[in-house]
C-alpha atoms as a PDB file:
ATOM      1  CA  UNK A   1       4.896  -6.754 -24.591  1.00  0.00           C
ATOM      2  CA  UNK A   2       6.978  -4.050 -24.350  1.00  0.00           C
ATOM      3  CA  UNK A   3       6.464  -2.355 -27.249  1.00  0.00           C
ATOM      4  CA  UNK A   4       2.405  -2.322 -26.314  1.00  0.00           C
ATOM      5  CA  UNK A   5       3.202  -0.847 -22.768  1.00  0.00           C
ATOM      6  CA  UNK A   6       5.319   1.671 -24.513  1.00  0.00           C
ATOM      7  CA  UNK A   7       8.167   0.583 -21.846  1.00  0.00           C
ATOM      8  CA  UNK A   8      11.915  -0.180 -22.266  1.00  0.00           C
ATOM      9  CA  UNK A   9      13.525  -2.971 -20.498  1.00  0.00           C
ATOM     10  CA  UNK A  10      17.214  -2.508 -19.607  1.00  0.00           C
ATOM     11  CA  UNK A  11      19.789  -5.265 -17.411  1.00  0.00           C
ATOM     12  CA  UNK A  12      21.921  -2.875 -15.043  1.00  0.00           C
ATOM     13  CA  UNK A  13      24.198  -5.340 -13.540  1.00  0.00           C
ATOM     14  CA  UNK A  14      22.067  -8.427 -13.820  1.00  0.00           C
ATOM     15  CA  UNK A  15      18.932  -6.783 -12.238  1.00  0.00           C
ATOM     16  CA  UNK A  16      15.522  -6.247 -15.127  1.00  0.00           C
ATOM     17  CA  UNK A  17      14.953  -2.401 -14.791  1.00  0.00           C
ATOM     18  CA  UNK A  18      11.348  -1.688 -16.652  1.00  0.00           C
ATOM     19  CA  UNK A  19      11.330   2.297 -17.862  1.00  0.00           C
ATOM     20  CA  UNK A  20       7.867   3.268 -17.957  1.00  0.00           C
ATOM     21  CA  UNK A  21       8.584   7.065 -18.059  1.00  0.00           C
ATOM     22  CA  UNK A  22      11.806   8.243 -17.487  1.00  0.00           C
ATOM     23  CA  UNK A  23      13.089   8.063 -21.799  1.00  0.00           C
ATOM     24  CA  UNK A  24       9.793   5.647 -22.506  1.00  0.00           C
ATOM     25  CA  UNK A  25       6.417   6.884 -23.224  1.00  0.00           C
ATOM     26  CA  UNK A  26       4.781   5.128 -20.937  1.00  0.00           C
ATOM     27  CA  UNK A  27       0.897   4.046 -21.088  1.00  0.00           C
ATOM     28  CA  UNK A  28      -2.119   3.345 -19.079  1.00  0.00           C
ATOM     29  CA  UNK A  29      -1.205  -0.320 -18.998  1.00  0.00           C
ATOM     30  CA  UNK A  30       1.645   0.075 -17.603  1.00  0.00           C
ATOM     31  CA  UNK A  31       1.086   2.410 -14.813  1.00  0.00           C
ATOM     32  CA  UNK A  32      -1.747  -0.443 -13.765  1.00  0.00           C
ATOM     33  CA  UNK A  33       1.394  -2.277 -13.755  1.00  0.00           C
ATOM     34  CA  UNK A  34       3.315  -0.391 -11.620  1.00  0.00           C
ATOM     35  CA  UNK A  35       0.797  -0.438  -8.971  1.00  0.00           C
ATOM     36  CA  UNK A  36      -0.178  -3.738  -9.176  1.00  0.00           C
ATOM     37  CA  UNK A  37       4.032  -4.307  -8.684  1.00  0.00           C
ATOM     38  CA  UNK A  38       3.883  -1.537  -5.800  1.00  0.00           C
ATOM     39  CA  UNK A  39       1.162  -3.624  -4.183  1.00  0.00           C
ATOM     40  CA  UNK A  40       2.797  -6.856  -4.846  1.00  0.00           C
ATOM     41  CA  UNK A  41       0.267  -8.709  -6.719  1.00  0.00           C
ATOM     42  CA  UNK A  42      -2.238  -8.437  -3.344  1.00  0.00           C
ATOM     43  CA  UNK A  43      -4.921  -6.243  -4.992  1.00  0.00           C
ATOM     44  CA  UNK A  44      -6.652  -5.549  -7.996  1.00  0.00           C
ATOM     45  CA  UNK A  45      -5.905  -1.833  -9.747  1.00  0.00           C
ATOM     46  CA  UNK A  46      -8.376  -0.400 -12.368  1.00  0.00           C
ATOM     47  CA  UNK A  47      -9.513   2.132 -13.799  1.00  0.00           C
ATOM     48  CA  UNK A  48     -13.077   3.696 -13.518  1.00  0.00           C
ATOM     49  CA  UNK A  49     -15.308   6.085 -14.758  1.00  0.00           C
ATOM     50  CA  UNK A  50     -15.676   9.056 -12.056  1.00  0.00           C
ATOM     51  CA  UNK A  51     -17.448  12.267 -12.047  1.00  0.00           C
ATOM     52  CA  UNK A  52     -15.825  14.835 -13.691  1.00  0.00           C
ATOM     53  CA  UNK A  53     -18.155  17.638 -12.134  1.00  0.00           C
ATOM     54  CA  UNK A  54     -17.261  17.024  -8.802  1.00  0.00           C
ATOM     55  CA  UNK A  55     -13.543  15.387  -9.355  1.00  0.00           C
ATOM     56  CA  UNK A  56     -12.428  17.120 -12.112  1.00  0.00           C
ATOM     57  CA  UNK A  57     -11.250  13.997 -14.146  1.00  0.00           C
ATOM     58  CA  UNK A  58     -13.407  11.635 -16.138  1.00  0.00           C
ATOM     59  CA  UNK A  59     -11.504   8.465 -14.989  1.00  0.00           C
ATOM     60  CA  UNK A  60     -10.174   7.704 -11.377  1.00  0.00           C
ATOM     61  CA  UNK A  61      -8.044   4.703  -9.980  1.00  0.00           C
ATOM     62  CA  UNK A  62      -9.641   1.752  -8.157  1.00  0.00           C
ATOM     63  CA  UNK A  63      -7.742  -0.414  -5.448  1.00  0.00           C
ATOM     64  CA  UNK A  64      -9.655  -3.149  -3.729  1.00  0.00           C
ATOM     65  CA  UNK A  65      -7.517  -5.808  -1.550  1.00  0.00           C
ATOM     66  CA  UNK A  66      -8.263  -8.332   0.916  1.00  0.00           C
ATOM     67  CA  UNK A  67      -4.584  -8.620   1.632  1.00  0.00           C
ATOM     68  CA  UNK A  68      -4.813  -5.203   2.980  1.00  0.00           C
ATOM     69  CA  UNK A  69      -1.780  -4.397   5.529  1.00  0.00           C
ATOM     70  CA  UNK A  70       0.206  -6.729   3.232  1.00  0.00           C
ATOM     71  CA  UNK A  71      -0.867  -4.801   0.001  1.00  0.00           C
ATOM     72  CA  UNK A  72      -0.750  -1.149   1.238  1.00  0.00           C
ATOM     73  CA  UNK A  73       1.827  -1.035   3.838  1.00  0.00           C
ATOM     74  CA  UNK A  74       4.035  -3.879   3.165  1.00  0.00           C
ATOM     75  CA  UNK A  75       4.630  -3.238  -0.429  1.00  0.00           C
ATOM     76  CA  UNK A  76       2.650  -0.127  -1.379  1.00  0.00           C
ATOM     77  CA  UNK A  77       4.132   2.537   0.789  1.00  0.00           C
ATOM     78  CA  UNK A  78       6.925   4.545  -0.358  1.00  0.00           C
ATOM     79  CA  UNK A  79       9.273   3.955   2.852  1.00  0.00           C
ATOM     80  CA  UNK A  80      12.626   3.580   1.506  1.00  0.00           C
ATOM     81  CA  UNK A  81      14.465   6.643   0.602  1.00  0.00           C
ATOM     82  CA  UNK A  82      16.924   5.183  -2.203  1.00  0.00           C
ATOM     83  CA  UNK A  83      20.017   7.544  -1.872  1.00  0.00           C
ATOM     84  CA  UNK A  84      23.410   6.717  -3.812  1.00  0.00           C
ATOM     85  CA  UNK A  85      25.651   9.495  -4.798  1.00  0.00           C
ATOM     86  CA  UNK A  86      23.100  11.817  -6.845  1.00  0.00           C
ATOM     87  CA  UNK A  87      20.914   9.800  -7.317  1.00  0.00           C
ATOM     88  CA  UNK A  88      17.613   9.763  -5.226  1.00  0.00           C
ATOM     89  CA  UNK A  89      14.120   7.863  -5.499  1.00  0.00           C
ATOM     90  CA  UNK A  90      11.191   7.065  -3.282  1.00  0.00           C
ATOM     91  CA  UNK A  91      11.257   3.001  -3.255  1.00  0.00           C
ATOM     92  CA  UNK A  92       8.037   0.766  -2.954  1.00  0.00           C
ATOM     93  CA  UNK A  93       7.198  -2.933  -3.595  1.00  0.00           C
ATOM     94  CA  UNK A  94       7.675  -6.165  -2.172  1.00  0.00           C
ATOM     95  CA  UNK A  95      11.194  -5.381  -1.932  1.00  0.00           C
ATOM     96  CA  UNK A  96      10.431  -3.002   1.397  1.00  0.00           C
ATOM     97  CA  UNK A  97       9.883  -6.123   3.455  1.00  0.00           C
ATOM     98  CA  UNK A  98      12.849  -7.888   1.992  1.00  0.00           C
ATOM     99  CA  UNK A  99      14.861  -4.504   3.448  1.00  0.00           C
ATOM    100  CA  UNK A 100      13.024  -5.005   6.365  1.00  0.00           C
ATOM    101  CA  UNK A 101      14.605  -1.195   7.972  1.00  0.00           C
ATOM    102  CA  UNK A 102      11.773   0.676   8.431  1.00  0.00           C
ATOM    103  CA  UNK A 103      10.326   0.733  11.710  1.00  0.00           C
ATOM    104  CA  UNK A 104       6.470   0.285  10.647  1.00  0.00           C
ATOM    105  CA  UNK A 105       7.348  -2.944   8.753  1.00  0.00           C
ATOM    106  CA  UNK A 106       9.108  -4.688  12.269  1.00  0.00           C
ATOM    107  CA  UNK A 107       5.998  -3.886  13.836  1.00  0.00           C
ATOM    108  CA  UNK A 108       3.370  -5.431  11.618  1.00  0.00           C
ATOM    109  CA  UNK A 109       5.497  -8.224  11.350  1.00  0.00           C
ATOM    110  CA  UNK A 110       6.067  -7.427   7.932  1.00  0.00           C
ATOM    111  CA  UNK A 111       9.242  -8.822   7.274  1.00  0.00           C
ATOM    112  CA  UNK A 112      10.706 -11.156   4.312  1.00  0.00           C
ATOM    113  CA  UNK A 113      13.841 -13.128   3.006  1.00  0.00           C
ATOM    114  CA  UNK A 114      12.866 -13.745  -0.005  1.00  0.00           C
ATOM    115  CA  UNK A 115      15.024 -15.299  -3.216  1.00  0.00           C
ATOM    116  CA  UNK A 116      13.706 -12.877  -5.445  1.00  0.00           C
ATOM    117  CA  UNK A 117      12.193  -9.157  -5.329  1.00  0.00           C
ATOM    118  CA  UNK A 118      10.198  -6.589  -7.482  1.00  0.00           C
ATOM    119  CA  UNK A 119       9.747  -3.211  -6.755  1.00  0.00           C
ATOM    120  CA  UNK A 120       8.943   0.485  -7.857  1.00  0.00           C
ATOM    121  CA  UNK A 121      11.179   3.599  -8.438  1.00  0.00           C
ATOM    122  CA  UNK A 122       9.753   7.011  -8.377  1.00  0.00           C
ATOM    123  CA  UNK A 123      12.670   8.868  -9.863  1.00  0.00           C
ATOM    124  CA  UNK A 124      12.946  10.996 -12.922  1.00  0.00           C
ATOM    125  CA  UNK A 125      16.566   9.175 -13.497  1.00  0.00           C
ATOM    126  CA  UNK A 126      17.442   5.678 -14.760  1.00  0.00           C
ATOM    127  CA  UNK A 127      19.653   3.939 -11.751  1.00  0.00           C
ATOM    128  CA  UNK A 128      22.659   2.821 -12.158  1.00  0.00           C
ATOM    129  CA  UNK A 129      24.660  -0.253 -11.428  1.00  0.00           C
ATOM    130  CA  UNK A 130      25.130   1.176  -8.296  1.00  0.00           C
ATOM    131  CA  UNK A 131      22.123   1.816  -7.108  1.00  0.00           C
ATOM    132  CA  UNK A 132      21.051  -2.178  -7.851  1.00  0.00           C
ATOM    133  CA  UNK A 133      24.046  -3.028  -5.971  1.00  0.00           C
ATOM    134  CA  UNK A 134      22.887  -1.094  -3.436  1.00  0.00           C
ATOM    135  CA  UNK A 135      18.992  -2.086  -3.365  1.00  0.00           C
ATOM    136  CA  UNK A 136      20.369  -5.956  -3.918  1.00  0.00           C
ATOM    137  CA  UNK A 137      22.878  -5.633  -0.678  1.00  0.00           C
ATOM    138  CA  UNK A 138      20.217  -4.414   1.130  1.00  0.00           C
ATOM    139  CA  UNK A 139      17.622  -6.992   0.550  1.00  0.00           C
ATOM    140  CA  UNK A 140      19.846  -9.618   0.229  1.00  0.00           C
ATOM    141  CA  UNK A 141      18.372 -10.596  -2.871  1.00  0.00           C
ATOM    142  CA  UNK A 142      21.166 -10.887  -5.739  1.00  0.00           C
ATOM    143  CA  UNK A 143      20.421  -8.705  -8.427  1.00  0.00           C
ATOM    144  CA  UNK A 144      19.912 -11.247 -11.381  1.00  0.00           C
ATOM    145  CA  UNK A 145      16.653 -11.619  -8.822  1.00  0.00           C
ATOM    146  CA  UNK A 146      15.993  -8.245  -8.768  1.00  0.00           C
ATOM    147  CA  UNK A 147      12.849  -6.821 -10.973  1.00  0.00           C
ATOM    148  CA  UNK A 148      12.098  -2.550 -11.145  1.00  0.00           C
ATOM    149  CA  UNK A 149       9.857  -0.507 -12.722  1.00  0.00           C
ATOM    150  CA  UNK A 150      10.823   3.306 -12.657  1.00  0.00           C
ATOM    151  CA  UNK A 151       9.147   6.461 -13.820  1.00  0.00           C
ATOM    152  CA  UNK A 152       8.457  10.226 -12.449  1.00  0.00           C
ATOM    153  CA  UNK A 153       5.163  11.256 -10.472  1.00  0.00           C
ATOM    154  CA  UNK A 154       4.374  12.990 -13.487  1.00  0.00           C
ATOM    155  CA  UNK A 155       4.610  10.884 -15.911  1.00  0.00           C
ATOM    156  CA  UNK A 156       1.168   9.072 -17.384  1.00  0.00           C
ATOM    157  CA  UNK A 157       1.866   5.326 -16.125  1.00  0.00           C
ATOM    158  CA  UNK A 158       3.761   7.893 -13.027  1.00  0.00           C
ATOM    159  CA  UNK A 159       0.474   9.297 -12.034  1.00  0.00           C
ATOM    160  CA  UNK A 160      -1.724   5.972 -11.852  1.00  0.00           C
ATOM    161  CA  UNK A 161       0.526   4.371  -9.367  1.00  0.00           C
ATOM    162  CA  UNK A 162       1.092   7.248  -7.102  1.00  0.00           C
ATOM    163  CA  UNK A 163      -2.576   7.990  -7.887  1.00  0.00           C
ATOM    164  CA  UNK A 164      -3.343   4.238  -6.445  1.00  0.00           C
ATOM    165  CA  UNK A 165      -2.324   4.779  -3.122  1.00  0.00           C
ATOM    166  CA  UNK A 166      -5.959   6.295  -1.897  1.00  0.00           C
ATOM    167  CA  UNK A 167      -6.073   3.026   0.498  1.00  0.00           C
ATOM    168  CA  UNK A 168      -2.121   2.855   1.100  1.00  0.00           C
ATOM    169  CA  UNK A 169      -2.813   6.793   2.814  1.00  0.00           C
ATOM    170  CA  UNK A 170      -5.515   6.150   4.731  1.00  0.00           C
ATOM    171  CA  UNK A 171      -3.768   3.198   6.125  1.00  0.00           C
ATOM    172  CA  UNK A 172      -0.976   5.108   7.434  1.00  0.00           C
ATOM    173  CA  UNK A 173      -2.910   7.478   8.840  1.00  0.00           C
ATOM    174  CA  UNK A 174      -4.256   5.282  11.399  1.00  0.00           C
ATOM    175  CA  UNK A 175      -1.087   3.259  11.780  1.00  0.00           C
ATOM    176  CA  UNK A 176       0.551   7.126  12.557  1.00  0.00           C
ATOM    177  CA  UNK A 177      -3.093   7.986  15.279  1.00  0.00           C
ATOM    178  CA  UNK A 178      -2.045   4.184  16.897  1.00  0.00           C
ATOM    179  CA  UNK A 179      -4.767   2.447  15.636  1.00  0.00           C
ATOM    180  CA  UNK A 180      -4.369  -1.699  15.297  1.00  0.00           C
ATOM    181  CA  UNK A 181      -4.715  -1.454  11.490  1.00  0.00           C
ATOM    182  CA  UNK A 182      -4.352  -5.388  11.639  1.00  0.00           C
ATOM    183  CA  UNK A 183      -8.073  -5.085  13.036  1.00  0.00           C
ATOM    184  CA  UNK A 184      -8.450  -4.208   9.368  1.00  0.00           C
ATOM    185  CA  UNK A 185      -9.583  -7.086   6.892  1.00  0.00           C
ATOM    186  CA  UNK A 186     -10.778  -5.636   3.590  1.00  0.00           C
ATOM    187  CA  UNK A 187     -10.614  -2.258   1.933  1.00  0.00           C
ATOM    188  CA  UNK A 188     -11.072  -0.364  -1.321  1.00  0.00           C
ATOM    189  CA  UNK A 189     -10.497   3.106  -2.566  1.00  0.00           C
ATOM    190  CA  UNK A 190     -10.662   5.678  -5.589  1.00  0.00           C
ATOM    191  CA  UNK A 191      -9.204   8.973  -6.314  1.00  0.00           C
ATOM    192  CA  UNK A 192      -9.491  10.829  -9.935  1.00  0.00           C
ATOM    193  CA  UNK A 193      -6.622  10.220 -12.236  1.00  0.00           C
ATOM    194  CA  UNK A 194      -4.851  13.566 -12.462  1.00  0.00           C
ATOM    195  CA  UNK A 195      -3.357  15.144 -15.490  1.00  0.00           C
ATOM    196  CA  UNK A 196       0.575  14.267 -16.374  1.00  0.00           C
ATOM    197  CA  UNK A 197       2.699  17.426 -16.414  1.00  0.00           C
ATOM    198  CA  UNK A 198       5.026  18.245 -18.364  1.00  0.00           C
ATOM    199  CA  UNK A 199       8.703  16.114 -17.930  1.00  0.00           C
ATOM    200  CA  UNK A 200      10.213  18.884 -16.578  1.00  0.00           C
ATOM    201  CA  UNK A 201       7.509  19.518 -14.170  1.00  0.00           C
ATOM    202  CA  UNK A 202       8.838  17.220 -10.915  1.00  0.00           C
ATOM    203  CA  UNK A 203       6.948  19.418  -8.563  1.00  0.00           C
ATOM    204  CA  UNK A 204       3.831  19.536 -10.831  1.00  0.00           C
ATOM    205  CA  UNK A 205       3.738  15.581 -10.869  1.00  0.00           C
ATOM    206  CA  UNK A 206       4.062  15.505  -7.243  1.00  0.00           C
ATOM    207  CA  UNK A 207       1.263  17.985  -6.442  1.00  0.00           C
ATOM    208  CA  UNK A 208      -1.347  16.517  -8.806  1.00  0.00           C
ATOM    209  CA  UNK A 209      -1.020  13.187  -7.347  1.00  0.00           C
ATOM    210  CA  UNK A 210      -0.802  14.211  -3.872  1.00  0.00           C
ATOM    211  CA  UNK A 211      -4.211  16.880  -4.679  1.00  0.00           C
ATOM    212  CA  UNK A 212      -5.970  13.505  -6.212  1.00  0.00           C
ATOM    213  CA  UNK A 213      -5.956  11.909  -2.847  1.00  0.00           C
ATOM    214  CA  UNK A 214      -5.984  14.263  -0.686  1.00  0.00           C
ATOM    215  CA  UNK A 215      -8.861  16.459  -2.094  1.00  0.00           C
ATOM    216  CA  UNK A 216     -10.432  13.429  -3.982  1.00  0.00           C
ATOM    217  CA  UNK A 217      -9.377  10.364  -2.848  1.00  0.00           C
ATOM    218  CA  UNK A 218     -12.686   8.463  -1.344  1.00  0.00           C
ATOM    219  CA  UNK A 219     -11.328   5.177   0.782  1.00  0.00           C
ATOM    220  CA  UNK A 220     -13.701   2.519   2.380  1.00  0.00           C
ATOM    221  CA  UNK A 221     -11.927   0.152   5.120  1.00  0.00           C
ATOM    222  CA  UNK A 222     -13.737  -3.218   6.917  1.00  0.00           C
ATOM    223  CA  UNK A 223     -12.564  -3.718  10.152  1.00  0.00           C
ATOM    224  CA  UNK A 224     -13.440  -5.843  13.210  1.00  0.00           C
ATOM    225  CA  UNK A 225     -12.828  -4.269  16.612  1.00  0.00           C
ATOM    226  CA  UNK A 226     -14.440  -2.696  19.391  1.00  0.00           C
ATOM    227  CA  UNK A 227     -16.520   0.631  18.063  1.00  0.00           C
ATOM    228  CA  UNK A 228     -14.705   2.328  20.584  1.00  0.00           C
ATOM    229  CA  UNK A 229     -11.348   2.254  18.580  1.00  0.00           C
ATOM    230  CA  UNK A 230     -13.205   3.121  15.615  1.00  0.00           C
ATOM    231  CA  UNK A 231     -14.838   6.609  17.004  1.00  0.00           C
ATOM    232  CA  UNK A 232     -11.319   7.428  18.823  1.00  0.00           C
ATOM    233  CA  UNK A 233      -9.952   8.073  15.526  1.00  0.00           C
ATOM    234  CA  UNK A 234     -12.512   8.576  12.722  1.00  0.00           C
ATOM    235  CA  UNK A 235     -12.280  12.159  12.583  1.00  0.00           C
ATOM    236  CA  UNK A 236      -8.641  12.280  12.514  1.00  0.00           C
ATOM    237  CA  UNK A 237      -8.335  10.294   9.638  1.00  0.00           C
ATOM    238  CA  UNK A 238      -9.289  12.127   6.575  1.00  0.00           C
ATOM    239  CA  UNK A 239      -7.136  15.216   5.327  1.00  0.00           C
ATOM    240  CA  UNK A 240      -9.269  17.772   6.091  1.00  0.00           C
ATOM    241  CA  UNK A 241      -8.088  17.329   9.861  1.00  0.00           C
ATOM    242  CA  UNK A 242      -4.522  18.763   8.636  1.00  0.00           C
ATOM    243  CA  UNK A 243      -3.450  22.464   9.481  1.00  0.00           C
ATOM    244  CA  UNK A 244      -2.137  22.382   5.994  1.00  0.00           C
ATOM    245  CA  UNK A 245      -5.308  20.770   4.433  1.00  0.00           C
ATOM    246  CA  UNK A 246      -6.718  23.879   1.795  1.00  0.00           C
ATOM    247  CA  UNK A 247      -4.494  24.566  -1.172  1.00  0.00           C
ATOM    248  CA  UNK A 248      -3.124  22.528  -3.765  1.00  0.00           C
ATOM    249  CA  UNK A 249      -0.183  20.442  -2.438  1.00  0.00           C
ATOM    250  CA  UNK A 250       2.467  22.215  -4.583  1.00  0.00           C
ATOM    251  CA  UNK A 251       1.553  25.763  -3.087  1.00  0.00           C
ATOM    252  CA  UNK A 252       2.025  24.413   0.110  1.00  0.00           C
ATOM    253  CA  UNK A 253       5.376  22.419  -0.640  1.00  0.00           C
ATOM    254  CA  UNK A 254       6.521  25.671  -1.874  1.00  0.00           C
ATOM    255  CA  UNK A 255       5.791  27.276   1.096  1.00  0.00           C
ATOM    256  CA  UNK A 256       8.037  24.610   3.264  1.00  0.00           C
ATOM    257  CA  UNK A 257      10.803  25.103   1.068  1.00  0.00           C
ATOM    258  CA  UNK A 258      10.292  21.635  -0.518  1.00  0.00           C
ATOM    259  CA  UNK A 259      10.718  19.411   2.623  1.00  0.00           C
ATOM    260  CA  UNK A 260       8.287  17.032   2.622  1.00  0.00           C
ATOM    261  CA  UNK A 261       9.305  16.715   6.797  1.00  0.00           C
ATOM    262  CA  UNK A 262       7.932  20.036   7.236  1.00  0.00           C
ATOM    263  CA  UNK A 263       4.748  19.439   6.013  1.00  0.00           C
ATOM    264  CA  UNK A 264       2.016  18.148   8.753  1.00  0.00           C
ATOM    265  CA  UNK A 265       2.297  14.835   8.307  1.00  0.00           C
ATOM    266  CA  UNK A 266      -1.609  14.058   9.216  1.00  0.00           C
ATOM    267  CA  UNK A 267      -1.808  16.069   5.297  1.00  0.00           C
ATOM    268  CA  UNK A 268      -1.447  12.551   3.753  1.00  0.00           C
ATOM    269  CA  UNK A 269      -4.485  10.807   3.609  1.00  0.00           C
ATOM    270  CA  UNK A 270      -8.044  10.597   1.613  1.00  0.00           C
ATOM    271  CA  UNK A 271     -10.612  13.083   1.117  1.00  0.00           C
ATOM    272  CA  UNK A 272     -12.821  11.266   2.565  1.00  0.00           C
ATOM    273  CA  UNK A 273     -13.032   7.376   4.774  1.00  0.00           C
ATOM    274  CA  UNK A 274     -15.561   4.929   5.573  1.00  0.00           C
ATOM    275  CA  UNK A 275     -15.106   2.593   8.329  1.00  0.00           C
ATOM    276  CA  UNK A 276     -17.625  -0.204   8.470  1.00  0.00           C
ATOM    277  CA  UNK A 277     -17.218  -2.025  11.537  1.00  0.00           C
ATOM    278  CA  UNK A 278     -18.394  -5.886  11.360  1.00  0.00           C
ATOM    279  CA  UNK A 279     -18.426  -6.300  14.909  1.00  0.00           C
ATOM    280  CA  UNK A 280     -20.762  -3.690  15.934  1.00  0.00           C
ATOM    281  CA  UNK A 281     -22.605  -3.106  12.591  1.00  0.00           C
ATOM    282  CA  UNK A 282     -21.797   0.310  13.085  1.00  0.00           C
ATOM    283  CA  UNK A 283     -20.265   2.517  10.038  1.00  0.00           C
ATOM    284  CA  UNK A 284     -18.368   6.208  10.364  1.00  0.00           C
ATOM    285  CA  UNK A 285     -17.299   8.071   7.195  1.00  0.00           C
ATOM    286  CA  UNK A 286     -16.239  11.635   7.378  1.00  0.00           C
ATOM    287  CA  UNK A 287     -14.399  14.235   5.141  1.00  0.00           C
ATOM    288  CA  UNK A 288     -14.962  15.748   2.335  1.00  0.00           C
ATOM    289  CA  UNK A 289     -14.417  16.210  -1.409  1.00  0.00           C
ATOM    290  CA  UNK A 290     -12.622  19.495  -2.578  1.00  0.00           C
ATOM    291  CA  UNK A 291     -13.855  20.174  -6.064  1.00  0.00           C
ATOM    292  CA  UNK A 292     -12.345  23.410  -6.413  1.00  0.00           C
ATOM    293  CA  UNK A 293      -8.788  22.536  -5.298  1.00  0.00           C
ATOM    294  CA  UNK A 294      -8.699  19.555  -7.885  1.00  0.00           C
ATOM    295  CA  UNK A 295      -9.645  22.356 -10.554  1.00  0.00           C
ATOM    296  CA  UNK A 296      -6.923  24.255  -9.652  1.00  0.00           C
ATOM    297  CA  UNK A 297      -4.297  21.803  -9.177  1.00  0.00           C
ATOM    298  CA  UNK A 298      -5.323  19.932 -12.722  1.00  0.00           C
ATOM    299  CA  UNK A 299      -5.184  22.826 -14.465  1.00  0.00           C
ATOM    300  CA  UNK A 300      -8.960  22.987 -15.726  1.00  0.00           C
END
């Protein structure tokens, strides 16, 4: 199995560590992998053919969950900041609500103690022993129990699982505008699979698959609530309602000196989002696709 994902499995003091970028290759499979891990088995991840006219790739990523809060902001959300000495990574997975810290989890009632946990690692490092021991303190979960899969943004299997969160973003977005997002029931989305970059391109990876979504991402979202709570935030949700919405995302990373805080945070979310709201048989989508930022951000 390995050998066909083009991974390489490692033990680092007991826990499985999967490297599907990092000194591995990498491949299609497994970045499907990684976001079906991210997501923690809740929704289906595939890949589709999209219009390369308008979205400047000829394949995008497809998520579709009925699990969504679960899926997306439970496990797919990158909300733990793994910090140990030097080494640094944004963590996602199941292993979030085993954690438990983050403030958005307490309030969804996302919250686990499970006896084992997988999880993601976008990093452009391997971790070390001490970085288990610290992700296996912190979920309580020993780490013989522990599974990861690492690789950069960059990287091909990299790209589809940052690529994957078009639903995960728009999510947030109305979690961050105070919308009940439990209201919420079903949801898909698709943004166009961006070129890798080179290895040594970190900020390249992260602009491509931030310009996917934000300039391409299309996201549709069942809910059932009063249309009132719908309209209140439909127009705030797509990422053309950003002051920094425009340019491709590493121009404007530059610009903030790299700080992802400095950035407007109302940035991360699709191109464009469908609400279709069961109650009142009502549905909003707004936004817009950005062909010529994709262009310019993939390089074409």
């Amino acid at each position: 199995m390995a050998t066909r994902l083009r991974v390489v499995t490692h033990r680092v003091d007991g826990a499985l560590l999967i490297d599907a970028g990092i000194e591995a290759t990498g491949s299609l499979e497994a970045g499907l992998a990684m976001a079906r891990v991210c997501l923690g088995g809740a929704a289906e991840v595939s890949l589709q053919a999209e219009d390369a006219d308008r979205l400047a790739s000829d394949w995008g990523v497809l998520v579709r969950t009925d699990r969504p809060i679960e899926a997306c902001l439970g496990g797919q959300y990158a909300g733990w900041p793994v910090s140990v000495d030097k080494f640094f990574a944004m963590g996602s997975g199941p292993m979030r609500m085993a954690r438990g810290r983050e403030e958005m989890l307490g309030q969804l009632g996302l919250t686990e103690s499970p006896q084992y946990a997988a999880g993601v690692l976008e990093t452009t490092e391997l971790p070390t022993a001490e970085v288990i021991r610290t992700i296996a303190e912190q979920t309580q979960v020993a780490s013989e129990s522990l599974a990861i899969m690492v690789a950069p943004a960059g990287s091909l299997a990299g790209t589809i699982q940052v690529v994957a969160r078009s639903v995960e973003t728009a999510l947030h977005k109305l979690h961050a505008l105070k919308f009940d997002v439990r209201c919420v029931f079903s949801a898909a989305g698709i943004a166009p699979l961006a070129p890798p970059t080179r290895p040594s391109d970190v900020i390249g990876g992260i602009g491509r698959t931030n310009d996917a979504i934000l300039y391409g991402g299309r996201v549709t979202l069942w809910v059932d609530c009063e249309q009132d709570a719908v309209d209140a935030v439909a127009e705030s949700v797509p990422s053309v309602a950003s002051r920094d919405y425009g340019r491709p995302f590493a121009e404007i990373f530059k610009d903030y000196d790299y700080d992802f805080y400095k950035v407007d945070p109302h940035l991360f979310s699709p191109a464009v989002v469908q609400i279709i709201n069961r109650r009142s048989g009502l549905a909003r989508r707004v936004g817009q696709l950005q062909t010529d930022v994709l262009r310019a951000s993939f390089g074409i």
